[in-house]
Each structure stands twice: as structure tokens, then as C-alpha cells.
N, C-alpha and C. Protein backbone atom coordinates (compact mmCIF):
# COMPACT_ATOMS: atom_id res chain seq x y z
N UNK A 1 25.51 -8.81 -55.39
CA UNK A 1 26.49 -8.46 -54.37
C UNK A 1 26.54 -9.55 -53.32
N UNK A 2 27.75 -10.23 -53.04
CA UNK A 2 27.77 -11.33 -52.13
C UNK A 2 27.58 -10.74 -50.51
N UNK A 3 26.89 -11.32 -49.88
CA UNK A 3 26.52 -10.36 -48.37
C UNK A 3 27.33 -11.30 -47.14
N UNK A 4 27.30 -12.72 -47.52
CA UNK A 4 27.74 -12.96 -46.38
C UNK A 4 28.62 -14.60 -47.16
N UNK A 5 29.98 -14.42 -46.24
CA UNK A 5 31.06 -15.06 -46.52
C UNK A 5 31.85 -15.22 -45.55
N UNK A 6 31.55 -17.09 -45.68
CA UNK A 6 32.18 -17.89 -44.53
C UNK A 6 33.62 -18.41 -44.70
N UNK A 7 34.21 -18.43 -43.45
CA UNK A 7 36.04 -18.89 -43.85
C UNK A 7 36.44 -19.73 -42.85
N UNK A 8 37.33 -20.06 -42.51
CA UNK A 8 37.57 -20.69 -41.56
C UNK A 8 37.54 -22.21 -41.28
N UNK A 9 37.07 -22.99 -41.68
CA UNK A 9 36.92 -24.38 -42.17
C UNK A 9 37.83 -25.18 -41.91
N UNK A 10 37.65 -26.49 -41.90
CA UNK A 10 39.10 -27.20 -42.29
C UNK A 10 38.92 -28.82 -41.89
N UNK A 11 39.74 -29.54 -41.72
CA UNK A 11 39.96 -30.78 -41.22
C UNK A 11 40.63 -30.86 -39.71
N UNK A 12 40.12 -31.17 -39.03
CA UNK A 12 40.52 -31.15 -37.47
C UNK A 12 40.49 -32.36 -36.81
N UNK A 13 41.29 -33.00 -36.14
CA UNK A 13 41.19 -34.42 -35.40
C UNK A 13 40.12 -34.35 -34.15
N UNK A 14 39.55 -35.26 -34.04
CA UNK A 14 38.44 -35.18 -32.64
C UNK A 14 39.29 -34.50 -31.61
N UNK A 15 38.03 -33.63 -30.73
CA UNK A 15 39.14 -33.28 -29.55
C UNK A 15 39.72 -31.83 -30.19
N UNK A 16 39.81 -31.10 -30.96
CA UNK A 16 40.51 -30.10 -31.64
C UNK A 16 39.33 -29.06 -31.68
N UNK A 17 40.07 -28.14 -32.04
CA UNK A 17 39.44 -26.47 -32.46
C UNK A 17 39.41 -26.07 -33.54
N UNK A 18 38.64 -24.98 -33.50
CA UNK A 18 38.32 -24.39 -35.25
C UNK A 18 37.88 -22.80 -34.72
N UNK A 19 38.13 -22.09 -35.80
CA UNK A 19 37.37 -20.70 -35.05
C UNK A 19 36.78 -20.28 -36.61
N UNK A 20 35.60 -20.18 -36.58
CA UNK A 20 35.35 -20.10 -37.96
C UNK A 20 34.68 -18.23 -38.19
N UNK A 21 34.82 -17.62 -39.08
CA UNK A 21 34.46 -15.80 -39.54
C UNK A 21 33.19 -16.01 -40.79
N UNK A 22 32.36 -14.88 -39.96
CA UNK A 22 31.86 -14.35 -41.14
C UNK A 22 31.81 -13.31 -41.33
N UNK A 23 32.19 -12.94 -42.73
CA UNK A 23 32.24 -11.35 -43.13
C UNK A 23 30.94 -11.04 -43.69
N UNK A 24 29.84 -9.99 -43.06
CA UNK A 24 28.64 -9.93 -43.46
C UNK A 24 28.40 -8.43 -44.60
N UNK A 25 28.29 -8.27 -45.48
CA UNK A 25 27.68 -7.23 -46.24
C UNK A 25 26.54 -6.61 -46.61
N UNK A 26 25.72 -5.90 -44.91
CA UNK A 26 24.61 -6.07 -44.71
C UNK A 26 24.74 -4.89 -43.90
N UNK A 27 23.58 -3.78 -44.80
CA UNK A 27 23.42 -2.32 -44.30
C UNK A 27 23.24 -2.30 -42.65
N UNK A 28 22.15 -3.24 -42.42
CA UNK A 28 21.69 -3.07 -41.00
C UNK A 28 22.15 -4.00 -40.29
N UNK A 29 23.49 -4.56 -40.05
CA UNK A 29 24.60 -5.51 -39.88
C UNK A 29 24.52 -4.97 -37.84
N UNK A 30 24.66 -4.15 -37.75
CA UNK A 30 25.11 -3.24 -36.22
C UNK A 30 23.89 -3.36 -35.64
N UNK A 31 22.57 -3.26 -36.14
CA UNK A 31 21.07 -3.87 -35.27
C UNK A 31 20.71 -5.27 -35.36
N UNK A 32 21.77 -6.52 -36.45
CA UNK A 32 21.06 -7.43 -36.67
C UNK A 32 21.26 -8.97 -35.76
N UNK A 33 20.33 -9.67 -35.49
CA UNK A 33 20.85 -10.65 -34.63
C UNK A 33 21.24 -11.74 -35.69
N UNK A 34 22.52 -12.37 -35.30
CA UNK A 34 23.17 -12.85 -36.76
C UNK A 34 23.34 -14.05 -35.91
N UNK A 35 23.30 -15.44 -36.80
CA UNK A 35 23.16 -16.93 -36.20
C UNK A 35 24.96 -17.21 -36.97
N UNK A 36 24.56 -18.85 -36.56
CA UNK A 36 25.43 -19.49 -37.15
C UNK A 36 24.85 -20.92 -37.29
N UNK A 37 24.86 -21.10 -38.55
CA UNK A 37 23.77 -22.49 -38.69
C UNK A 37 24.90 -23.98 -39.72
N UNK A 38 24.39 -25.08 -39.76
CA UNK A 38 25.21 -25.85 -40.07
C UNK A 38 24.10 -26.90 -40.94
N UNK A 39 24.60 -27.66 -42.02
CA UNK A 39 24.14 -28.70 -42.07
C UNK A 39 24.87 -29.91 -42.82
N UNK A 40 24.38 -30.99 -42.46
CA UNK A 40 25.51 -32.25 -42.17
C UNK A 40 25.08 -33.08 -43.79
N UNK A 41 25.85 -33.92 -44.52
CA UNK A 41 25.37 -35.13 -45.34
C UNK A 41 24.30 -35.30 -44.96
N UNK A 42 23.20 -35.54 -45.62
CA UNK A 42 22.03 -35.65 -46.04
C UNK A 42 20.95 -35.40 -44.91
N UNK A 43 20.81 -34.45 -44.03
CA UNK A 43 20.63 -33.66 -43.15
C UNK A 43 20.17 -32.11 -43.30
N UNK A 44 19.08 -32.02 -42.85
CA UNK A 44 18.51 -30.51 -43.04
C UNK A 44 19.83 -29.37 -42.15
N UNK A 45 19.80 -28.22 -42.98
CA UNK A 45 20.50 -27.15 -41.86
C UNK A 45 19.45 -27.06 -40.62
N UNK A 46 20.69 -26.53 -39.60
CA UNK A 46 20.23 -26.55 -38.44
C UNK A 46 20.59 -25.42 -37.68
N UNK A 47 20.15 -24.89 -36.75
CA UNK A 47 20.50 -23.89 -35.70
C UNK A 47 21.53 -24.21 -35.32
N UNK A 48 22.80 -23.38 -35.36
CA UNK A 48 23.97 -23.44 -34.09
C UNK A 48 23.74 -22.74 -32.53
N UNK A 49 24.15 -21.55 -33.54
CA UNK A 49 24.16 -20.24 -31.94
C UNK A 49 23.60 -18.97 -32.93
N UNK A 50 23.08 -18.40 -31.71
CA UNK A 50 22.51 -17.12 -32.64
C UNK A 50 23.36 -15.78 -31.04
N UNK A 51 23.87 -14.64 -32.07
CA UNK A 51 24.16 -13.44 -31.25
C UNK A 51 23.11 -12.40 -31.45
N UNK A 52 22.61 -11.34 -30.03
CA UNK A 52 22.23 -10.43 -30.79
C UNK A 52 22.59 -9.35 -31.11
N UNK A 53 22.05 -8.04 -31.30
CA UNK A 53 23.09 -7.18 -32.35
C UNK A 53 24.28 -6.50 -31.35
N UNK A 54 24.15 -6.11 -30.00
CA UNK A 54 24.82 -5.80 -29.17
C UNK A 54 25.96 -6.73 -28.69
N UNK A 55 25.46 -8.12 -28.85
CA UNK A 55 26.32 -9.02 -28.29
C UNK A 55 26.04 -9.34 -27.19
N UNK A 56 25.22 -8.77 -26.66
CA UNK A 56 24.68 -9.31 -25.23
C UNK A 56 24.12 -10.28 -24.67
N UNK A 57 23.48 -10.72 -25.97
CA UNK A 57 22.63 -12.34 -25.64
C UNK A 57 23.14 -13.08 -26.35
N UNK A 58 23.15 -14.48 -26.06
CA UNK A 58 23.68 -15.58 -27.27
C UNK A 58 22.86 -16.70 -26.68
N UNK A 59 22.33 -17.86 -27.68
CA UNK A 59 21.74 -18.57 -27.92
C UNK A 59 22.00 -19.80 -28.30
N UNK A 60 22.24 -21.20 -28.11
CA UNK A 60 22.68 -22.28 -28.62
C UNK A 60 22.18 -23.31 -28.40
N UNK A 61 22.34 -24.36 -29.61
CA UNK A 61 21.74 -25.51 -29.99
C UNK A 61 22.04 -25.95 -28.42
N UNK A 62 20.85 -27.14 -28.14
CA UNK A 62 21.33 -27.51 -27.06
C UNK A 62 22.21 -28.72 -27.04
N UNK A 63 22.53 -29.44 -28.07
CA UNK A 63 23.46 -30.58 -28.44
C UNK A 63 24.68 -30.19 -28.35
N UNK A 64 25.34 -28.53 -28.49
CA UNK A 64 26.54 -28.05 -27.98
C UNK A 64 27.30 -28.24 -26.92
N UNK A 65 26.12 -28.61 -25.86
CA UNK A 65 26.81 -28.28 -24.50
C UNK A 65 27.77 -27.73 -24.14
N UNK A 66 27.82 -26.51 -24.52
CA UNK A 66 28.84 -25.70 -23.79
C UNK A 66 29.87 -25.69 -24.30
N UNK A 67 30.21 -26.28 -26.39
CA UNK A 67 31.51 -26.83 -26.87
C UNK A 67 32.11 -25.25 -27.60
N UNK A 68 30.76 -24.52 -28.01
CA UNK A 68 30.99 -23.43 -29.31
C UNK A 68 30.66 -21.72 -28.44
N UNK A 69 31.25 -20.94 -28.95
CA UNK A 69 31.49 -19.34 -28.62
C UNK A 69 30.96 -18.86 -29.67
N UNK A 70 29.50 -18.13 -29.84
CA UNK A 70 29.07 -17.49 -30.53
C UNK A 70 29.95 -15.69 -30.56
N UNK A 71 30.38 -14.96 -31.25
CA UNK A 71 30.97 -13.32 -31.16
C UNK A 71 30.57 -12.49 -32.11
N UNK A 72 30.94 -11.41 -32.09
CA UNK A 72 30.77 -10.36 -32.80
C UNK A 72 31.27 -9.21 -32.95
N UNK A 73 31.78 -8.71 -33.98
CA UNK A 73 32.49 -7.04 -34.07
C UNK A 73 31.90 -6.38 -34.90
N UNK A 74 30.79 -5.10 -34.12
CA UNK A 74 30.49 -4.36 -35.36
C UNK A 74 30.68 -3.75 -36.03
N UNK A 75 31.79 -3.44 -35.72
CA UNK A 75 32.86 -2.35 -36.31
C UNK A 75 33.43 -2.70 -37.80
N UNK A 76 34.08 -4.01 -37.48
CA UNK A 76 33.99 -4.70 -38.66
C UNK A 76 32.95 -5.79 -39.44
N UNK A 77 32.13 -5.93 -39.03
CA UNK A 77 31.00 -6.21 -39.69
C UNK A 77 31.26 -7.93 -39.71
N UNK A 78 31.97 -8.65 -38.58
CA UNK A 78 32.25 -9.62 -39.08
C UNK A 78 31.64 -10.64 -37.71
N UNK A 79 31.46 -11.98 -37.50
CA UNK A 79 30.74 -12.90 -36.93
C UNK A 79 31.59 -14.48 -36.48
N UNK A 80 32.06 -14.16 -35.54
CA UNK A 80 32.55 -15.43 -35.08
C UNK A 80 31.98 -16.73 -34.61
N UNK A 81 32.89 -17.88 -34.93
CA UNK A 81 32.29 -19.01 -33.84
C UNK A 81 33.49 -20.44 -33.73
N UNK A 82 34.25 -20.05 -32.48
CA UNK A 82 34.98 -20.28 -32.14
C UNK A 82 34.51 -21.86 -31.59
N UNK A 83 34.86 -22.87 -31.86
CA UNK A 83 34.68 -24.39 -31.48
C UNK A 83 35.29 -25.26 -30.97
N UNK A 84 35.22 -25.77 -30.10
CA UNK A 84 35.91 -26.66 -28.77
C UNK A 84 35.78 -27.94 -28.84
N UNK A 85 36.60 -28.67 -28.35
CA UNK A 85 36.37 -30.43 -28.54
C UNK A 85 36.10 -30.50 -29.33
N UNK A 86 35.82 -30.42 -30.71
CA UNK A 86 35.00 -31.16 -31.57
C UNK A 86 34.59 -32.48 -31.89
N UNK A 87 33.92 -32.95 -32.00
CA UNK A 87 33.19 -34.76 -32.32
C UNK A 87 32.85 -34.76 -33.98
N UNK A 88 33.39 -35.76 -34.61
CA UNK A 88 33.21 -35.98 -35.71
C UNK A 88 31.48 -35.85 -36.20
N UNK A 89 30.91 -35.45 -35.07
CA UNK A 89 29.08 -35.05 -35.52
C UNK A 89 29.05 -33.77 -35.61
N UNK A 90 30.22 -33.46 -35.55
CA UNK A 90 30.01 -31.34 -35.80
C UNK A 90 30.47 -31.61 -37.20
N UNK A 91 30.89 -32.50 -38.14
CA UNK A 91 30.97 -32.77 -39.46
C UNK A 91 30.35 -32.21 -40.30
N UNK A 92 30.16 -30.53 -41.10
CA UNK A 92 29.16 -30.24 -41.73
C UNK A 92 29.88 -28.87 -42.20
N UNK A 93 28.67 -28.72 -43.13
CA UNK A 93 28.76 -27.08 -43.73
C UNK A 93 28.72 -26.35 -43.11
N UNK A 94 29.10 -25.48 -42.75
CA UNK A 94 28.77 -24.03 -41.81
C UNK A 94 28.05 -22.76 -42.23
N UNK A 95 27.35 -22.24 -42.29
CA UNK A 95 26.72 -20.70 -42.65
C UNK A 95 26.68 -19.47 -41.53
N UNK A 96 26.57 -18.62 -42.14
CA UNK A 96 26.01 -17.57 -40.80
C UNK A 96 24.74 -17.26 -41.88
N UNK A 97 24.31 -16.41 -41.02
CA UNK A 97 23.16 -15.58 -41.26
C UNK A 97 22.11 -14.74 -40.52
N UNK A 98 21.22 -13.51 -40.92
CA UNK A 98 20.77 -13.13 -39.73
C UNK A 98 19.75 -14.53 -39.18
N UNK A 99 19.28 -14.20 -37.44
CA UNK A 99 18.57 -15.40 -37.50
C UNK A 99 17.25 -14.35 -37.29
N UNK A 100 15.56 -14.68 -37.55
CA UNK A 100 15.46 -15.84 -38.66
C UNK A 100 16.74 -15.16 -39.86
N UNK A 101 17.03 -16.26 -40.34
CA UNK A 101 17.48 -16.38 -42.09
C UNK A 101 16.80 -15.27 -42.83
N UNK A 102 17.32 -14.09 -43.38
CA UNK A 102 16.55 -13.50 -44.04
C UNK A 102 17.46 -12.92 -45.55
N UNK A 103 18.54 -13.64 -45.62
CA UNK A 103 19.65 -12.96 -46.44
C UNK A 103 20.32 -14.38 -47.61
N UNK A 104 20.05 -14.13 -48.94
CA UNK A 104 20.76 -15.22 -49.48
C UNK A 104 22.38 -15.91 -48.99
N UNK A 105 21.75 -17.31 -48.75
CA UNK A 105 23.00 -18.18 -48.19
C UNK A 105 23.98 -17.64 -48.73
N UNK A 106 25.67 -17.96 -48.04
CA UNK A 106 26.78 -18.19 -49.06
C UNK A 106 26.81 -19.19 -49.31
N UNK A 107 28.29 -19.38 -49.46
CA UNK A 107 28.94 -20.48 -49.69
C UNK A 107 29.44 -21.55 -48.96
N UNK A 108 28.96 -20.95 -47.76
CA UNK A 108 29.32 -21.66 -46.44
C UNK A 108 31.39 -22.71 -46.53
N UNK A 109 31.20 -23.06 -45.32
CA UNK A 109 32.48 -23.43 -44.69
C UNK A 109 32.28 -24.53 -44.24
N UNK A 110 33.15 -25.85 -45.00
CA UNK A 110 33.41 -26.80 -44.81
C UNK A 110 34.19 -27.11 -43.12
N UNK A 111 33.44 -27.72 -42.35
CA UNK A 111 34.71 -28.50 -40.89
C UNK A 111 33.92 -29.75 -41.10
N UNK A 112 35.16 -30.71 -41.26
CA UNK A 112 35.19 -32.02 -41.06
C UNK A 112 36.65 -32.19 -40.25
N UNK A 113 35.96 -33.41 -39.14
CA UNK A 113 36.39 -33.62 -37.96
C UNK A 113 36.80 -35.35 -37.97
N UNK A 114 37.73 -35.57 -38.00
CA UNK A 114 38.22 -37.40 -38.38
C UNK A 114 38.10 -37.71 -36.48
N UNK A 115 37.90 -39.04 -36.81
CA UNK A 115 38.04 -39.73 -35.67
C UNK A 115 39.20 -40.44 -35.04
């Protein structure tokens, strides 16, 4: 059963936006603190932003400065992360997942960002 599935992706010019979804298929989805993690060409994944299950706290890489909007709807079971300015170093795969990671990856979501 696929649990978690990323969309949103794309090719964006520096300076541009992206708002990227994840649809999570995960019983305890409404208690879980769910991230958003990335990783680049030949580069380990990395921490983005992490929400927790309320939405009340959010958490972010500190290389963001202030560029990305971690969200959440539990209603629909789904996980935002809305992205600002972008710099061709936000160039990477995208994932969600709970954080820690405790749920097989998807397929993650391509954003590549031209200069």
C-alpha cells in the first residue's frame, strides 16, 4: 500500500515559487509530526521543515532562512510546503515523511530551479 505521495514539482526560474503536497496514507496521520526532507545530485537527504501533528510548531533547516512554509490538513491527510525565492541550490528531490522517518519513502518530487 503506497503511504505517502509527493506532487507538486517542477522547473522554476530563480526567484520563483513552488508549493509542493503530500498525500499521506497513514493510520496515525492526525498525531504524527510529518517533515519534509530533500536530497540533491550526489548528496545525502536532508532535513527541510518538520510540522507537528497540531500544526502548532514548525521547524526548519537553517539554510532556509525564512524562504519555505511548512502546513498541514488533517482532515485531509495531506502536507504542504509552499517555497519562496528559490536558488538553484533548492535543486533536488523532495519527500515528506513522519520526522524521525519512520514510513517507506515515495517517490518523491522533482524541483529544479534554472539560473
Amino acid at each position: 500500500q503506497v503511504q505517502l505521495v509527493e506532487s507538486g514539482g517542477g522547473l522554476v526560474q530563480a526567484g520563483g515559487s513552488l508549493r509542493l503536497s503530500c498525500a499521506a496514507s497513514i493510520r496515525s496521520f492526525s498525531s504524527a509530526t510529518m517533515g519534509w526532507f530533500r536530497q540533491a545530485p550526489g548528496k545525502e537527504r536532508e532535513f527541510v521543515a518538520h510540522i507537528s501533528w497540531s500544526g502548532g510548531v514548525t521547524r526548519y533547516a537553517d539554510s532556509l532562512k525564512g524562504r519555505f512554509t511548512i502546513s498541514r490538513d488533517n482532515a485531509k491527510n495531506m502536507v504542504y510546503l509552499q517555497m519562496d525565492s528559490l536558488t538553484p541550490e533548492d535543486t533536488a528531490l523532495y519527500y515528506c515523511n513522519t520526522n524521525p522517518p519512520s514510513r517507506p519513502w515515495g517517490q518523491g518530487t522533482q524541483v529544479t530551479v534554472s539560473s
